[in-house]
Protein backbone atom coordinates (compact mmCIF):
# COMPACT_ATOMS: atom_id res chain seq x y z
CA UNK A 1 -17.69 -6.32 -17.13
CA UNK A 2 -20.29 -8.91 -18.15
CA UNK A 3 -21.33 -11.34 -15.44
CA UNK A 4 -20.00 -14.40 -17.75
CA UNK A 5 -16.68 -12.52 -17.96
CA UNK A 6 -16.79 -11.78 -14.50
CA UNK A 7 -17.73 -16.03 -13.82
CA UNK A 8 -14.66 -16.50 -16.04
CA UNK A 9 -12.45 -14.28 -14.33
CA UNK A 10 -13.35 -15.48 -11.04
CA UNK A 11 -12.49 -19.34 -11.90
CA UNK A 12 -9.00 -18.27 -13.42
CA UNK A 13 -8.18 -17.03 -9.98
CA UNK A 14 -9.70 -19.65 -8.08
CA UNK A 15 -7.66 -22.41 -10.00
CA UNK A 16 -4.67 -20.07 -9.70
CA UNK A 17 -5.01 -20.02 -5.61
CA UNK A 18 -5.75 -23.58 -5.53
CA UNK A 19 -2.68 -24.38 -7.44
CA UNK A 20 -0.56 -21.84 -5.46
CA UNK A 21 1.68 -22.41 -2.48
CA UNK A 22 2.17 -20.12 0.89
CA UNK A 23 5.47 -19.30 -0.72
CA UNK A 24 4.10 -18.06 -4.16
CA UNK A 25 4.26 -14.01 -4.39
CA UNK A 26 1.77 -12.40 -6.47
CA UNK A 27 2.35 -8.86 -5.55
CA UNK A 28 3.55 -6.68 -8.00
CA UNK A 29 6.84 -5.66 -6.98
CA UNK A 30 7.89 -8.61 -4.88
CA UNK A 31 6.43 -6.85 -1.58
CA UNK A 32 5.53 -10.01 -0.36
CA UNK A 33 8.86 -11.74 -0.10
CA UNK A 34 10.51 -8.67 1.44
CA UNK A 35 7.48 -8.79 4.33
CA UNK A 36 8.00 -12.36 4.86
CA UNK A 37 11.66 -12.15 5.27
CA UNK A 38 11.41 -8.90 7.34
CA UNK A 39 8.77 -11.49 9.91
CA UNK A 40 11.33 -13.90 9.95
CA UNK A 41 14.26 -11.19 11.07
CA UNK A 42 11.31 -9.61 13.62
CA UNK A 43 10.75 -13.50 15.39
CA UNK A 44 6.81 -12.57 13.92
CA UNK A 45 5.72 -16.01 13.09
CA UNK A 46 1.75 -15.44 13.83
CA UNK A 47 -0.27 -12.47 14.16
CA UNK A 48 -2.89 -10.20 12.88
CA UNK A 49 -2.82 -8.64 9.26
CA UNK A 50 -4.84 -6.21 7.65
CA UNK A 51 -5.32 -5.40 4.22
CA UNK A 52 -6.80 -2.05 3.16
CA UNK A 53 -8.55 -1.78 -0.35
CA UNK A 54 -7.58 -5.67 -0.70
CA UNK A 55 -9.05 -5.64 -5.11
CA UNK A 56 -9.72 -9.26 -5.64
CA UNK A 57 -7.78 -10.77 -2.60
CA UNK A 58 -5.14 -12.26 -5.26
CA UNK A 59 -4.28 -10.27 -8.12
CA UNK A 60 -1.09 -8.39 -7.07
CA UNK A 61 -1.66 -8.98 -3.60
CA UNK A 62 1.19 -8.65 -0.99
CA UNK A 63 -0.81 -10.09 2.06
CA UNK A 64 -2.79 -13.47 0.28
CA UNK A 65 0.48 -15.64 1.53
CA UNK A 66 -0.25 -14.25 5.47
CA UNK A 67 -4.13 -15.31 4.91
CA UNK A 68 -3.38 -18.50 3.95
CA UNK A 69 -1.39 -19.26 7.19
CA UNK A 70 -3.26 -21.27 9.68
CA UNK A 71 -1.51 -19.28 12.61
CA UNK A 72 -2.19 -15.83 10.90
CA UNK A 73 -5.87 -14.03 11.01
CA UNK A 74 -6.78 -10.96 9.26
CA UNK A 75 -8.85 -8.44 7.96
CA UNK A 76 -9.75 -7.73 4.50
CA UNK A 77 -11.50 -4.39 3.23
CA UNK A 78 -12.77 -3.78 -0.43
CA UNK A 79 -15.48 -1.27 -1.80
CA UNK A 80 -15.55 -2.20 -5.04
CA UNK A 81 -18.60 -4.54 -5.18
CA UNK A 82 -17.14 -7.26 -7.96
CA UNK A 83 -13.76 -7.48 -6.72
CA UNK A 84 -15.01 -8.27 -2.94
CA UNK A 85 -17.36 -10.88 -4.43
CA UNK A 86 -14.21 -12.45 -5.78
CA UNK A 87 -12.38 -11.86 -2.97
CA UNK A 88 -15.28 -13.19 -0.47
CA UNK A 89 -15.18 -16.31 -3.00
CA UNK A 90 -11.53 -16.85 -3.24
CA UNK A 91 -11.14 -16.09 1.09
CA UNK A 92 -14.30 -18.23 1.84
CA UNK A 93 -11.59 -20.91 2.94
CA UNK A 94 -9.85 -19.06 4.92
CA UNK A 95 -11.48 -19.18 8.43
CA UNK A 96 -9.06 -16.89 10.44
CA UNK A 97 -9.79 -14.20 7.46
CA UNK A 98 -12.65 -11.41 8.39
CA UNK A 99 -13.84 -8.96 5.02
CA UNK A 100 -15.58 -5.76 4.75
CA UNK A 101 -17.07 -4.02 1.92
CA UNK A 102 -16.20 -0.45 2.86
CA UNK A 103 -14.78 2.90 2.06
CA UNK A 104 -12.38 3.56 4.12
CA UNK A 105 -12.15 7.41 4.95
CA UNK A 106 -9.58 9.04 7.79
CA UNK A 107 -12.94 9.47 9.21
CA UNK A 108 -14.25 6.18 9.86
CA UNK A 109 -10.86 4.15 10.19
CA UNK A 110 -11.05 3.95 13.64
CA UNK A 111 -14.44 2.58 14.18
CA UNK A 112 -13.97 -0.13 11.16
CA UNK A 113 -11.15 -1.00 12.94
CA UNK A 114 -12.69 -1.22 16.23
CA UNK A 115 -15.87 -3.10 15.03
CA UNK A 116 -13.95 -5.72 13.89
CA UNK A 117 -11.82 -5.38 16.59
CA UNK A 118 -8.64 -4.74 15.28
CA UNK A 119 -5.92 -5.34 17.88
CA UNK A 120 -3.85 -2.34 17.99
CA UNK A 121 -0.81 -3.89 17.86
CA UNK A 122 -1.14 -5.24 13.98
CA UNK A 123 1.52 -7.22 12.62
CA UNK A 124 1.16 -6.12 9.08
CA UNK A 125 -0.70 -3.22 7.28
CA UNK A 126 -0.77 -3.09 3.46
CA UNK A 127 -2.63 0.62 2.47
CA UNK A 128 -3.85 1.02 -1.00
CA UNK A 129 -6.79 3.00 -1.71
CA UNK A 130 -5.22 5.05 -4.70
CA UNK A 131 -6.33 8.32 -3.17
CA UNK A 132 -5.95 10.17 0.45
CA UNK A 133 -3.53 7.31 1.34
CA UNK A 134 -1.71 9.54 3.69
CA UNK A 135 -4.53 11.03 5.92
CA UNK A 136 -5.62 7.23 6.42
CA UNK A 137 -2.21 5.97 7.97
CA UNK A 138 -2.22 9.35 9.86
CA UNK A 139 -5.90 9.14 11.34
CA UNK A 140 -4.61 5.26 12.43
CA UNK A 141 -1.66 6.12 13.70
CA UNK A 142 -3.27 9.06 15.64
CA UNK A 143 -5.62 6.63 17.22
CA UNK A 144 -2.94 3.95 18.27
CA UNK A 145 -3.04 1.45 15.47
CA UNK A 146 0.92 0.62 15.64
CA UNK A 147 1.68 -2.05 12.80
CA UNK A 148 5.08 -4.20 13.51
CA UNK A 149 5.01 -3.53 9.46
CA UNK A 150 3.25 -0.82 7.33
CA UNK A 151 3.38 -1.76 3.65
CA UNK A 152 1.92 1.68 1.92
CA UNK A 153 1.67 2.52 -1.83
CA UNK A 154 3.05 5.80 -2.42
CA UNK A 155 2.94 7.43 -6.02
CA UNK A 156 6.40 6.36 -7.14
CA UNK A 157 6.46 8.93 -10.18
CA UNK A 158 7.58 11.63 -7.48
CA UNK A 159 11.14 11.66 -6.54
CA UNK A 160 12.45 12.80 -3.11
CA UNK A 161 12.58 16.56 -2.19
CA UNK A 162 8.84 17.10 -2.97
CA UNK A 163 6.21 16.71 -0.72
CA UNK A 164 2.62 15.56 -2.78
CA UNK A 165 -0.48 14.37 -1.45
CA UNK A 166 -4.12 13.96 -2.73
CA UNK A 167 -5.96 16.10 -0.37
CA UNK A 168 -9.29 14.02 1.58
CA UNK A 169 -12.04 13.98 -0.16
CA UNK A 170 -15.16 12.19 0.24
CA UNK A 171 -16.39 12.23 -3.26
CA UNK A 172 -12.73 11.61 -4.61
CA UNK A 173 -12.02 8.65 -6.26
CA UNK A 174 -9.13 7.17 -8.39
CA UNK A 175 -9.44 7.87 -12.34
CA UNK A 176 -6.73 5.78 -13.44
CA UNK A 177 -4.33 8.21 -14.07
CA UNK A 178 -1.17 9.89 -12.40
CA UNK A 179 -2.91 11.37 -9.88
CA UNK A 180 -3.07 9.09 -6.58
CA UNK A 181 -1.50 9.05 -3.18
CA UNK A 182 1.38 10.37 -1.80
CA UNK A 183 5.32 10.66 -2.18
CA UNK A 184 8.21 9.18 -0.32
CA UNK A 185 8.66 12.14 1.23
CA UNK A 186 4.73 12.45 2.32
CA UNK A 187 4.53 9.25 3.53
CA UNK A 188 8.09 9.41 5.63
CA UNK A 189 7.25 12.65 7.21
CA UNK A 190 3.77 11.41 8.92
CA UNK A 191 5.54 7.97 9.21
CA UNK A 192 8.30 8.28 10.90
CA UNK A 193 7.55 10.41 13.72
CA UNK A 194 5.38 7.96 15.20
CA UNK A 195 8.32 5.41 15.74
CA UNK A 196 9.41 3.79 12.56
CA UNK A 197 12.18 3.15 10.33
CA UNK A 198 11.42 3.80 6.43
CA UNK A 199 13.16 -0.40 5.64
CA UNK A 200 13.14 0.43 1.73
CA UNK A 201 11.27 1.21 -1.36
CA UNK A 202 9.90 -1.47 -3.03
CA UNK A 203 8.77 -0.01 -6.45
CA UNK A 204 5.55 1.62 -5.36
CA UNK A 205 5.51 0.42 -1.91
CA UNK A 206 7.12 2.04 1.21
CA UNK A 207 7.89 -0.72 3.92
CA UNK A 208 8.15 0.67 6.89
CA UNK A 209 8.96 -0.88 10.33
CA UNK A 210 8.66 -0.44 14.36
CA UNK A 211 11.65 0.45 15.35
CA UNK A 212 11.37 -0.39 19.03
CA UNK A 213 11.22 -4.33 17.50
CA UNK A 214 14.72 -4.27 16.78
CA UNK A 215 16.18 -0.52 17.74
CA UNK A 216 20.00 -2.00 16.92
CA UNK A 217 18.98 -4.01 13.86
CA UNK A 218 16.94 -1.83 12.19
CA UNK A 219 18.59 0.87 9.72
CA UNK A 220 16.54 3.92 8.38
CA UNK A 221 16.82 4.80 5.58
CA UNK A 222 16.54 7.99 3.96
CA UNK A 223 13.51 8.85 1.22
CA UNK A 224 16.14 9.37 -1.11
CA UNK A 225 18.34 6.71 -0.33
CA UNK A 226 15.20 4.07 -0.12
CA UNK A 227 13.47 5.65 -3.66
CA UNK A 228 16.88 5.74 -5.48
CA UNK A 229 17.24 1.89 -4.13
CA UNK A 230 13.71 0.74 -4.43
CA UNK A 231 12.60 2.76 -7.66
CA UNK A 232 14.90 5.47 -9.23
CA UNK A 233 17.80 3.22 -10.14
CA UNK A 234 16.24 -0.41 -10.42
CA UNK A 235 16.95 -1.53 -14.07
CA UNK A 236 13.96 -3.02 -15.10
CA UNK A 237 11.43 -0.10 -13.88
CA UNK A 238 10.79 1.20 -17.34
CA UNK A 239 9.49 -1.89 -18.33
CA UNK A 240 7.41 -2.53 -15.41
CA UNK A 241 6.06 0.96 -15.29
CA UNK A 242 5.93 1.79 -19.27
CA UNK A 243 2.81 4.18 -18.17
CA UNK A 244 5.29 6.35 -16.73
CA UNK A 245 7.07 7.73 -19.24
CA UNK A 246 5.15 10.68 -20.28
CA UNK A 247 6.44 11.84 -16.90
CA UNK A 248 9.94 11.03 -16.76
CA UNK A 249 10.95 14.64 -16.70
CA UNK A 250 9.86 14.60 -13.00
CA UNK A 251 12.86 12.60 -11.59
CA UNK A 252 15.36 14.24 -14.04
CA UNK A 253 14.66 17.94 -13.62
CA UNK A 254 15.66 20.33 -10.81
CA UNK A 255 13.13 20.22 -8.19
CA UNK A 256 11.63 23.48 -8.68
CA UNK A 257 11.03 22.47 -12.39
CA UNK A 258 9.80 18.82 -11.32
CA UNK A 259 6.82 20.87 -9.05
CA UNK A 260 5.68 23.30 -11.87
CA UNK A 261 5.82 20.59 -13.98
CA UNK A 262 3.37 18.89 -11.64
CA UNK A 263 1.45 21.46 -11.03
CA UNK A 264 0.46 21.91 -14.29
CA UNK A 265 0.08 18.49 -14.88
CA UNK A 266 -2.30 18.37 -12.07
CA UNK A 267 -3.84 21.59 -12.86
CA UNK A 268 -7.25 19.89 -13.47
CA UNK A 269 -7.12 18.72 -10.27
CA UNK A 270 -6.47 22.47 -8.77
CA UNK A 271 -7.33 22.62 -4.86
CA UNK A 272 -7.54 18.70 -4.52
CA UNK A 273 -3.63 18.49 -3.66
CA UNK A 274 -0.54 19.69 -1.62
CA UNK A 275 2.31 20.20 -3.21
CA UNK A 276 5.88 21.53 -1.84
CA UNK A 277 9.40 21.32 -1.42
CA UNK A 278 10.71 19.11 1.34
């Protein structure tokens, strides 16, 4: 991208923000209105949000509305050195909000986290990094980061009963195409066991929540349950994902057809994943 397209690009978000509201929700999939009625049902009216591979701060983000908040502080982390000059532009007027340029690796979570210091006791995560997705929420969850709410992308094009995952990498890096993150059932199965409820599916996001907040409130749902709610059945997901139909076959096969069919799909990409029934 050219510097003057960049320049251009940058002021069409600027005047966007400017005009914007903390009620206007530019994440993709409505994420962010789910998350800020979820803080309303939790009591959460302040706290500490963190947003992991943030892009540009606006475009399709489901935490901008928690930055903006005077009560609310933050952390911000982007790698990608034009969209964090955006986003360090567009965030410069936020004073509670702290940014990073950084990878973020299962391997150096914890000490990004604890330079910055990161309380452990987050109120909202959003996890995006269109890769090892999985080992990240792991490696903080094994070192006692406990988000109230964990907003994670997962790779929505497969369906419950499979277990997928992008395997760590240090050189890997998202090409654009199908292969990215984890599935409902990856994400639910390191999830879960730490002391949350998966709260729904919310296209390509998995929400979940602490369930010690509100242990008789709360109801768990199950992958299949949350991805045939969330994803599967929604009647405008062909049109919002129009990229995925090449792979359709996936959520209408028998699951033992879905994985080979994967598998081969993936089969450039032979030893970088996991792939199983659930």
């Amino acid at each position: 991208m050219s510097s003057t397209n960049a320049l251009e690009r940058l002021n069409h978000i600027y005047s966007l923000n400017e005009k914007s509201n903390n009620d206007d929700d530019p994440s993709f999939g409505g994420e962010y209105e789910v998350i800020s009625q979820l803080c309303k049902e939790l009591n959460i009216e302040k706290g500490y949000v963190i947003d992991i591979a943030a892009s540009d701060g606006y475009t399709q983000s489901c935490t901008l509305g928690f930055f903006r908040r005077e009560d609310w502080s933050g952390l911000a982390v982007e790698m990608d050195p034009l969209r964090f000059s955006v986003l360090a532009f567009l965030y410069a007027k936020f004073p509670n909000a702290r940014l990073a340029r950084n990878k973020v690796t299962p391997n150096n979570v914890k000490s990004l986290l604890d330079f910055f210091e990161v309380p452990s006791d987050i109120s909202i995560l959003n996890l995006d990094i269109d890769s090892y997705d999985l080992f990240v929420i792991e490696a903080m969850l094994n070192n006692n980061f406990m988000p109230k709410i964990i907003s994670m992308e997962i790779n929505e094009k497969i369906p419950p009963g499979i277990f997928f995952t992008v395997k760590y990498d240090p050189d890997h890096f998202w090409k654009e195409d199908h292969f990215y993150g984890c599935s409902i059932d990856a994400a639910s199965s390191v999830v879960k066991p730490f002391g949350y409820v998966l709260h729904s599916v919310e296209y390509a996001n998995a929400i979940f929540v602490r369930k010690d907040l509100m242990p008789d409130k709360l109801t768990d749902l199950t992958p299949e349950v949350a991805y045939n709610q969330g994803y599967r059945n929604r009647e405008n997901r062909k049109n919002i994902f129009p990229w995925n139909a090449n792979v359709e076959n996936w959520l209408n096969s028998p699951i033992e057809e879905s994985i080979e069919s994967i598998r081969k799909y993936f089969s450039h990409y032979e030893g970088k994943f996991i792939l199983m029934k659930t």
